[in-house]
N, C-alpha and C. Protein backbone atom coordinates (compact mmCIF):
# COMPACT_ATOMS: atom_id res chain seq x y z
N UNK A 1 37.80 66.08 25.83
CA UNK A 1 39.25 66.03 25.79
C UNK A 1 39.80 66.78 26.98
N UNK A 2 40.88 66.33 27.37
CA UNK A 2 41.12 66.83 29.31
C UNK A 2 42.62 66.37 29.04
N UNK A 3 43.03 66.84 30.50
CA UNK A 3 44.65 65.84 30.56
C UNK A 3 44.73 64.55 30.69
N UNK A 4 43.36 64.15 31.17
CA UNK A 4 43.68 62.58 30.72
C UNK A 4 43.51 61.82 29.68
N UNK A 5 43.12 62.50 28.52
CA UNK A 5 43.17 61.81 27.46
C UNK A 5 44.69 60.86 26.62
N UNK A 6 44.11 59.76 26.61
CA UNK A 6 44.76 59.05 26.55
C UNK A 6 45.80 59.39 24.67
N UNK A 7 47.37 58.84 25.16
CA UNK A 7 47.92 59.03 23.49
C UNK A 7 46.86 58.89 22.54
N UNK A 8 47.72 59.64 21.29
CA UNK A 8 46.71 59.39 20.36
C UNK A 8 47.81 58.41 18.96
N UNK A 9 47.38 57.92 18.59
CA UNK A 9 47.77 57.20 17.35
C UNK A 9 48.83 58.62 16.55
N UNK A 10 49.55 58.83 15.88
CA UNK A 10 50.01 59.42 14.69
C UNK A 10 48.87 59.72 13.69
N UNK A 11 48.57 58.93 13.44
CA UNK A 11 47.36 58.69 11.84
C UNK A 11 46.22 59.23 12.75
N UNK A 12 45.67 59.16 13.89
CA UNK A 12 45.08 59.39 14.91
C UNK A 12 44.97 61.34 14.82
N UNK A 13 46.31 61.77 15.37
CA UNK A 13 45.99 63.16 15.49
C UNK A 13 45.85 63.90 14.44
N UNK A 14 46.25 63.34 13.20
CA UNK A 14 46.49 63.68 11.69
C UNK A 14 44.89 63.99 11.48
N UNK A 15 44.41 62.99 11.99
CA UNK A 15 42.95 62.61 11.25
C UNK A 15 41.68 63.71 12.16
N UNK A 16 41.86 63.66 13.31
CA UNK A 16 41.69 64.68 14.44
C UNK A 16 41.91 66.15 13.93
N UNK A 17 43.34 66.53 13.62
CA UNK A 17 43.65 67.99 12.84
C UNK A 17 43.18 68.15 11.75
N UNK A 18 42.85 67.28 11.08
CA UNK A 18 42.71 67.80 9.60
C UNK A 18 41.61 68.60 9.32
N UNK A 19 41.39 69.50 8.66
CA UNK A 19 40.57 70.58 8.91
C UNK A 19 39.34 70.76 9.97
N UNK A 20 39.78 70.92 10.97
CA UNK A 20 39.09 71.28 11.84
C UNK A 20 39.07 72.33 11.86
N UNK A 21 37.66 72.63 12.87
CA UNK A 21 37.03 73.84 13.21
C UNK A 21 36.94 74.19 14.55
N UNK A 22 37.05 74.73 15.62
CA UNK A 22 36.31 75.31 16.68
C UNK A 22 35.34 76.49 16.32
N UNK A 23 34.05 76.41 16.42
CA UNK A 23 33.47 77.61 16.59
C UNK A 23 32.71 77.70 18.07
N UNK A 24 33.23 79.39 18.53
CA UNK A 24 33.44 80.07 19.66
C UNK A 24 32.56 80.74 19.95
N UNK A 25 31.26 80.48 20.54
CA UNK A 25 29.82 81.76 20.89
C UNK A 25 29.93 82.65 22.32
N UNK A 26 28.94 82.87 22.35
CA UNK A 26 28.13 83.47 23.52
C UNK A 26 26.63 83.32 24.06
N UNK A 27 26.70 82.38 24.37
CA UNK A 27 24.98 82.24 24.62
C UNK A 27 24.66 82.28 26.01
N UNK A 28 23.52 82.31 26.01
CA UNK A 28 23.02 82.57 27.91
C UNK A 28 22.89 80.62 28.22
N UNK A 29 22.80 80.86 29.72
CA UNK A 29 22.89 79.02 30.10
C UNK A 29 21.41 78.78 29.41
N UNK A 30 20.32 79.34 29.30
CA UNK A 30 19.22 79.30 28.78
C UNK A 30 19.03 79.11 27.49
N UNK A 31 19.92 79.52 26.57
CA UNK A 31 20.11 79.19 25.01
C UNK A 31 20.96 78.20 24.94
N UNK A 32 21.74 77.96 25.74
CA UNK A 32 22.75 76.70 25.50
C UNK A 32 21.92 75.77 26.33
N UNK A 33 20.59 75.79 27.19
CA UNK A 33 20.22 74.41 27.86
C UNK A 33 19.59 74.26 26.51
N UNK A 34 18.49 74.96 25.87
CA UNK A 34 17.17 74.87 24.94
C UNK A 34 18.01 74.01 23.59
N UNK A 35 19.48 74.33 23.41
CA UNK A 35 20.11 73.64 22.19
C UNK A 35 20.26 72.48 22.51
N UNK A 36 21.15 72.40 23.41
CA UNK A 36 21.26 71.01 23.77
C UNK A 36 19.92 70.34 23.88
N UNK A 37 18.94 70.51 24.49
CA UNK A 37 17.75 69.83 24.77
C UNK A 37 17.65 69.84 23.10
N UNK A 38 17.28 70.05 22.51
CA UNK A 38 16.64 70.05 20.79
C UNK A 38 17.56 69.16 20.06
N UNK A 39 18.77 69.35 20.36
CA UNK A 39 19.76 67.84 20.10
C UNK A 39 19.48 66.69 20.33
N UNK A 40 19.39 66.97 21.48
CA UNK A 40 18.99 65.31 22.22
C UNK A 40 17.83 64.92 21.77
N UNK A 41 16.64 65.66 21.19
CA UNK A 41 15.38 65.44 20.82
C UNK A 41 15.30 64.79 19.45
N UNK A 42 16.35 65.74 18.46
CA UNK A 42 16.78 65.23 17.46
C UNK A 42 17.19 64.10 17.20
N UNK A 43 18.29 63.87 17.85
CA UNK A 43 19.03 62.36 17.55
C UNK A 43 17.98 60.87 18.10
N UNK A 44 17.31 61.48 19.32
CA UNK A 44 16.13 60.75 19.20
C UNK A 44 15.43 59.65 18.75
N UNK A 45 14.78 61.17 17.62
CA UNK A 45 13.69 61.10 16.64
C UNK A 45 14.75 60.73 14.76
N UNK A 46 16.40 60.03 15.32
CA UNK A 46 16.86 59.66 14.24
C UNK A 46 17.39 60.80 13.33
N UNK A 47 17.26 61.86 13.89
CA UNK A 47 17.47 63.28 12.71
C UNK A 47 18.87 63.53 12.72
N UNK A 48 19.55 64.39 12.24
CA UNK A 48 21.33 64.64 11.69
C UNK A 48 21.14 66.25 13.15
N UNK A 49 22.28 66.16 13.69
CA UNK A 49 22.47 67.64 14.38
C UNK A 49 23.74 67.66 13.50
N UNK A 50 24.11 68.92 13.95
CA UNK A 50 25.01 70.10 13.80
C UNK A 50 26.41 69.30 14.69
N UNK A 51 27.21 68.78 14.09
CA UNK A 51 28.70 68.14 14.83
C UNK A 51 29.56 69.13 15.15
N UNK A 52 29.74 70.28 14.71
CA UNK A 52 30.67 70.99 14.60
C UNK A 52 31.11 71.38 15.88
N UNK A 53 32.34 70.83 16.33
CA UNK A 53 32.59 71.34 17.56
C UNK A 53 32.42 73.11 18.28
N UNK A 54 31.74 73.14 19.55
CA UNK A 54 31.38 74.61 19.34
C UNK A 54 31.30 75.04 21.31
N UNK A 55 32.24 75.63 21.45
CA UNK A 55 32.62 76.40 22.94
C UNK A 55 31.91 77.57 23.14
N UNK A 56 30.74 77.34 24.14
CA UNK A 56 30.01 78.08 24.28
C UNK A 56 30.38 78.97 25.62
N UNK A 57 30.42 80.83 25.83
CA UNK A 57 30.87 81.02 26.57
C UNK A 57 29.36 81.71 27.10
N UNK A 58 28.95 82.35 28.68
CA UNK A 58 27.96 82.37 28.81
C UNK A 58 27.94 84.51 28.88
N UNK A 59 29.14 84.77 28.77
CA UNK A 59 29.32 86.04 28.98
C UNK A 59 30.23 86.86 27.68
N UNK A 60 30.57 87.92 27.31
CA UNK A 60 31.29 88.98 25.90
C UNK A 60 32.26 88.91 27.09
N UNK A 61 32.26 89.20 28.51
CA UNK A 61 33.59 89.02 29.23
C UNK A 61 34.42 88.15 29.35
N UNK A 62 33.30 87.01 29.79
CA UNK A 62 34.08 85.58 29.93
C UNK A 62 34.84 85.22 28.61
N UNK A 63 34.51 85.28 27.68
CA UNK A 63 34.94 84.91 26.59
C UNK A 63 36.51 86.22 25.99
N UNK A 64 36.27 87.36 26.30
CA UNK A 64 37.44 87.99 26.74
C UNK A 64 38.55 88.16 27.18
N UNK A 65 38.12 87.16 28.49
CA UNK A 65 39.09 86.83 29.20
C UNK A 65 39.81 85.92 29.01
N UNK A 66 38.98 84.65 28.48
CA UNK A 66 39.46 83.75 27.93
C UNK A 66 40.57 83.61 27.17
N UNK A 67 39.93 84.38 25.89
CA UNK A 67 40.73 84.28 24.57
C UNK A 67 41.59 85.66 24.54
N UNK A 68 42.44 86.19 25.06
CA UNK A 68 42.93 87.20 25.13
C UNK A 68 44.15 86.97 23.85
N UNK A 69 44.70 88.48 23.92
CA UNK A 69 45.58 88.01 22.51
C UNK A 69 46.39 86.96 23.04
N UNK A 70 46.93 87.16 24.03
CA UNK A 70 48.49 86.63 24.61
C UNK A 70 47.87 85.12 24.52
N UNK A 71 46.66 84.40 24.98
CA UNK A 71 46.05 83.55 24.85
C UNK A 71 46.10 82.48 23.09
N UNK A 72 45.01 83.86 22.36
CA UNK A 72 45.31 83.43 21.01
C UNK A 72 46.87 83.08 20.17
N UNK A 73 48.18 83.66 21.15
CA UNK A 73 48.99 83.77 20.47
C UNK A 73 49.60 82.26 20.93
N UNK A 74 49.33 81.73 22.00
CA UNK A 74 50.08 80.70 22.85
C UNK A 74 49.60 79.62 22.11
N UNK A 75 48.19 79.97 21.11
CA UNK A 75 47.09 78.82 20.60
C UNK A 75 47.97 78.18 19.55
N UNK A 76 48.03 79.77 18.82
CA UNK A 76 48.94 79.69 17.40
C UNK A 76 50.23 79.08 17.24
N UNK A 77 51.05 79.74 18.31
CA UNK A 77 52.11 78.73 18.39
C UNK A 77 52.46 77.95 18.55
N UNK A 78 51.56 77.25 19.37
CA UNK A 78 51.85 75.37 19.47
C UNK A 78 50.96 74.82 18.37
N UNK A 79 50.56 75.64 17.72
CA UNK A 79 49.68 74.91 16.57
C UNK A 79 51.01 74.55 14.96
N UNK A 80 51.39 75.98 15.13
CA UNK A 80 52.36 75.88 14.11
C UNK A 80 53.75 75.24 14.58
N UNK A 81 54.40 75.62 15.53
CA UNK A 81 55.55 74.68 16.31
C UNK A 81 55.98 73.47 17.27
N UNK A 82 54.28 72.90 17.24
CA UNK A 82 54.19 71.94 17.57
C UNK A 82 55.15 70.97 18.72
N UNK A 83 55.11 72.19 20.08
CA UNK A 83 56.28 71.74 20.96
C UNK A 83 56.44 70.39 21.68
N UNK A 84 56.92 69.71 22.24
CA UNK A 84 57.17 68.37 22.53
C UNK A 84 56.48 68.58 24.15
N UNK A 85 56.83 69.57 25.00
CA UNK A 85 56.66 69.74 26.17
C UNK A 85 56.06 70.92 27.13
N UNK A 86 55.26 71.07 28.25
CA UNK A 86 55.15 72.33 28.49
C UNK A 86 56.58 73.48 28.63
N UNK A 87 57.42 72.98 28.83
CA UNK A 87 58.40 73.81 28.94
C UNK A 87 58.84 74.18 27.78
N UNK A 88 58.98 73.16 26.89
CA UNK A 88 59.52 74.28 25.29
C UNK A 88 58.20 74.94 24.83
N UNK A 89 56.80 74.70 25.19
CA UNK A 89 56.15 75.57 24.95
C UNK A 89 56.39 77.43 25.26
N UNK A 90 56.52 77.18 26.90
CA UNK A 90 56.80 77.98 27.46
C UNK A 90 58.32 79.23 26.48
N UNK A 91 59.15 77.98 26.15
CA UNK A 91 60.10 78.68 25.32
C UNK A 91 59.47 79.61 23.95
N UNK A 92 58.89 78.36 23.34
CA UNK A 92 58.52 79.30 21.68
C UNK A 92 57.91 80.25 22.05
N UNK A 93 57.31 80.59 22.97
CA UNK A 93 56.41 81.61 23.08
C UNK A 93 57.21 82.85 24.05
N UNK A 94 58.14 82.27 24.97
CA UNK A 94 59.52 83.12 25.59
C UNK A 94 58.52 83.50 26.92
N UNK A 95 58.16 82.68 27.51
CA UNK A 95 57.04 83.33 28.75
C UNK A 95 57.55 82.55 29.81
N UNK A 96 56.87 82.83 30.96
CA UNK A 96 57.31 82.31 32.57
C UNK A 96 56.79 80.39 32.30
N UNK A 97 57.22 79.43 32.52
CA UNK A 97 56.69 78.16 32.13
C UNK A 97 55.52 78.26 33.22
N UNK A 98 55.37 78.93 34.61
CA UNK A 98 54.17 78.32 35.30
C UNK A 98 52.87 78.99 34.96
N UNK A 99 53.16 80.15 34.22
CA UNK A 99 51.89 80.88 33.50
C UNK A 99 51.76 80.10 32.55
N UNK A 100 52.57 79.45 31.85
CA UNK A 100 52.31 79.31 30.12
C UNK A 100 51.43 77.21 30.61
N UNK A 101 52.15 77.05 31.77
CA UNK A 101 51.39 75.78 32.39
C UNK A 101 49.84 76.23 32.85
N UNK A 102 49.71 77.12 33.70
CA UNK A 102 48.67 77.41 34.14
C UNK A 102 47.42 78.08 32.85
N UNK A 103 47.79 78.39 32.09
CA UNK A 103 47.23 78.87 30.68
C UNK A 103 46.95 77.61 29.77
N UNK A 104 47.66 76.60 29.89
CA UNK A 104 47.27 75.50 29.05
C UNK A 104 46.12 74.23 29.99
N UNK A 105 46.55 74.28 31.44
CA UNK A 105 45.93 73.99 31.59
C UNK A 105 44.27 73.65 31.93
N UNK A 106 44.08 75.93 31.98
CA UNK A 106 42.70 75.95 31.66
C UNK A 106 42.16 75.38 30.06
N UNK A 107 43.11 75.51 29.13
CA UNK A 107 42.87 75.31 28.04
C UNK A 107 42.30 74.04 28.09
N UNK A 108 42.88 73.09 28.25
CA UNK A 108 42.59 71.34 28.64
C UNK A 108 41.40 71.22 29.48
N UNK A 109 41.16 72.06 30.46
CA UNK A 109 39.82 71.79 30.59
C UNK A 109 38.48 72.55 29.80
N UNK A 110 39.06 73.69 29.23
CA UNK A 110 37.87 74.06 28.20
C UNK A 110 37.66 72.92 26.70
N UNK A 111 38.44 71.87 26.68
CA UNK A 111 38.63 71.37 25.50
C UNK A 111 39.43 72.13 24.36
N UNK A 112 39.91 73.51 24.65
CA UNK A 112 40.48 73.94 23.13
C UNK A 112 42.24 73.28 23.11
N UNK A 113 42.31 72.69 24.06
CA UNK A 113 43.57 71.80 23.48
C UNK A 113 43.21 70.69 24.14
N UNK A 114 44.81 69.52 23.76
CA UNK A 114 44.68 68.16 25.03
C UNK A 114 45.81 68.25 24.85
N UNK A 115 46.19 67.37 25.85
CA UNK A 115 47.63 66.70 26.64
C UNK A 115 48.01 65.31 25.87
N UNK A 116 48.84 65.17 24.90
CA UNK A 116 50.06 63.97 24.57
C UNK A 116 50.79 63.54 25.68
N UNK A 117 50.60 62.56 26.60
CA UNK A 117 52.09 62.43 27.40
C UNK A 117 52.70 61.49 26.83
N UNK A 118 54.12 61.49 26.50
CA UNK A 118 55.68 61.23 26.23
C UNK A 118 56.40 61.27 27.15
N UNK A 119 56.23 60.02 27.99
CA UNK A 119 57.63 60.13 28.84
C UNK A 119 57.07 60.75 29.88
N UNK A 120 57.84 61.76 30.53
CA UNK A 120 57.53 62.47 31.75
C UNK A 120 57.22 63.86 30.95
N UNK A 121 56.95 64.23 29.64
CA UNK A 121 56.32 65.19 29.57
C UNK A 121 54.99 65.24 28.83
N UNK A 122 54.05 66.33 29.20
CA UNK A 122 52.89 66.66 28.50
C UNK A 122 53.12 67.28 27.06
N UNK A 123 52.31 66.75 26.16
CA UNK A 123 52.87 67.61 24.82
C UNK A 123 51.50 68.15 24.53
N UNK A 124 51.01 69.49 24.67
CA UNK A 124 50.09 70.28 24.14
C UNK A 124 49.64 70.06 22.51
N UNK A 125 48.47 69.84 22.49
CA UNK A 125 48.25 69.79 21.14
C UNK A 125 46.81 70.41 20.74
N UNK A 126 46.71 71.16 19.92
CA UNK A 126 45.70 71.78 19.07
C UNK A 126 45.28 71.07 18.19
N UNK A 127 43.79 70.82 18.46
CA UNK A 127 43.42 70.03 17.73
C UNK A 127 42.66 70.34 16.40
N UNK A 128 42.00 71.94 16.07
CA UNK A 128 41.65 72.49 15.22
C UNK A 128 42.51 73.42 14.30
N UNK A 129 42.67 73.84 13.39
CA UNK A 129 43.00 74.43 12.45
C UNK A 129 42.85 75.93 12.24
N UNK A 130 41.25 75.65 12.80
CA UNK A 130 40.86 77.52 12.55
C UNK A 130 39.79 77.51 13.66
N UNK A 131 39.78 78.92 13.77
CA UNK A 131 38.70 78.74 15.08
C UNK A 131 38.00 79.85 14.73
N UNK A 132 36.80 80.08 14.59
CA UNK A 132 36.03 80.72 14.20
C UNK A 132 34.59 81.36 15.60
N UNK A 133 34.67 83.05 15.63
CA UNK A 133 34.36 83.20 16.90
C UNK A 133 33.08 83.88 16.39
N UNK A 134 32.22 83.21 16.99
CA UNK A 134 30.62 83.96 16.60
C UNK A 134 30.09 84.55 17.64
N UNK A 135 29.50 86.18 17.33
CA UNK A 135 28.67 86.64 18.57
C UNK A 135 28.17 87.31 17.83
N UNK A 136 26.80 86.87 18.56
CA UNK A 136 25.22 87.30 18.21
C UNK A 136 24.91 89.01 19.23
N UNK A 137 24.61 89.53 18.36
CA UNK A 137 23.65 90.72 18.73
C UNK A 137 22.85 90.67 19.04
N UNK A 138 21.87 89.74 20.00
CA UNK A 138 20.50 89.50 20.20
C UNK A 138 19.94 90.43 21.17
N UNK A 139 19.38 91.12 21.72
CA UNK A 139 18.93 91.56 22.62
C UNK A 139 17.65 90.64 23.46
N UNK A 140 17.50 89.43 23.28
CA UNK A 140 16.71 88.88 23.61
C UNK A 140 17.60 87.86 24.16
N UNK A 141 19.13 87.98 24.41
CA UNK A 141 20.16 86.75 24.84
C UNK A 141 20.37 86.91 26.18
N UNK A 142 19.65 88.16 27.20
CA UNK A 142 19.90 87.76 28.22
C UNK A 142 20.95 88.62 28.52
N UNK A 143 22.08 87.25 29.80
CA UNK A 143 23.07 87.72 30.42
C UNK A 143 24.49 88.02 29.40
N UNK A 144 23.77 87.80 28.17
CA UNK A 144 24.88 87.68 26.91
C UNK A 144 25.31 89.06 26.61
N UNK A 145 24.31 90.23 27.09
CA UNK A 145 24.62 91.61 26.32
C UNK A 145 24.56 91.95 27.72
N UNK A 146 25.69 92.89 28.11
CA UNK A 146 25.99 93.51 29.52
C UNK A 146 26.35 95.21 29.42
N UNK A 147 25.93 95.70 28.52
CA UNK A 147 25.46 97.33 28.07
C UNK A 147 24.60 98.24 29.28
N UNK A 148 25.16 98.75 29.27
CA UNK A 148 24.35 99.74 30.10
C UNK A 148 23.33 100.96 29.35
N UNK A 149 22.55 101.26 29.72
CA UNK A 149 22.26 102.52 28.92
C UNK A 149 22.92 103.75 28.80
């Protein structure tokens, strides 16, 4: 899902939102190649994977940076107020429109939103419900734990 995704039906985004999930990790490119590879092995060999949509970040920073509150809050609000345009986005949330543009549009390329266009405007849309953020304690994850002694 990107800015070019094309309209979606009504019954379409309904069906899209309805309880959805994002779940949000941290894995090294090395745990996220070995999954994917075991997927692909799976479906294969005919077997069921794991659908659940899932944004893998490769760093506790990157993913920081990412999802910051001001971030999570921009998520929430077009989730619940469901704005028509980047600019009334920019409003519900009361922020500068070229940050609150430049913020959605990394969003659109991470997949945690897409673009409705209407007319001459983009309409932001959230496509999950709840987003659920998992991080592993592994000490065996690599570039995932960045601790010093």
């Amino acid at each position: 899902m990107n800015e070019s995704t094309p309209p979606l039906h009504p019954m379409e985004r309904e069906q899209l939102r309805a309880a959805s999930t994002l779940v949000v990790t941290v894995k090294s490119s090395d745990e996220f190649h070995d999954d994917v590879t075991e997927d692909v092995e799976s479906l294969e060999h005919g077997d069921l994977v794991d659908a659940t949509p899932t944004l893998s970040f490769t760093s506790y920073d990157d993913l920081m940076e990412t999802l910051t509150p001001r971030v999570l809050e921009l998520i929430e609000a077009i989730r619940r107020e469901e704005p028509s345009s980047i600019n009334e986005t920019a409003r519900v949330v009361d922020r500068d429109v070229k940050n609150v543009h430049e913020e959605l549009s990394r969003l659109a390329q991470l997949g945690i939103i897409f673009f409705e266009e209407e007319g001459q405007s983009k309409r932001p849309v959230v496509w999950f419900d709840e987003l659920v953020i998992n991080l592993p304690f592994d000490p065996e994850a690599g570039d995932t734990a960045a601790a010093a002694p």
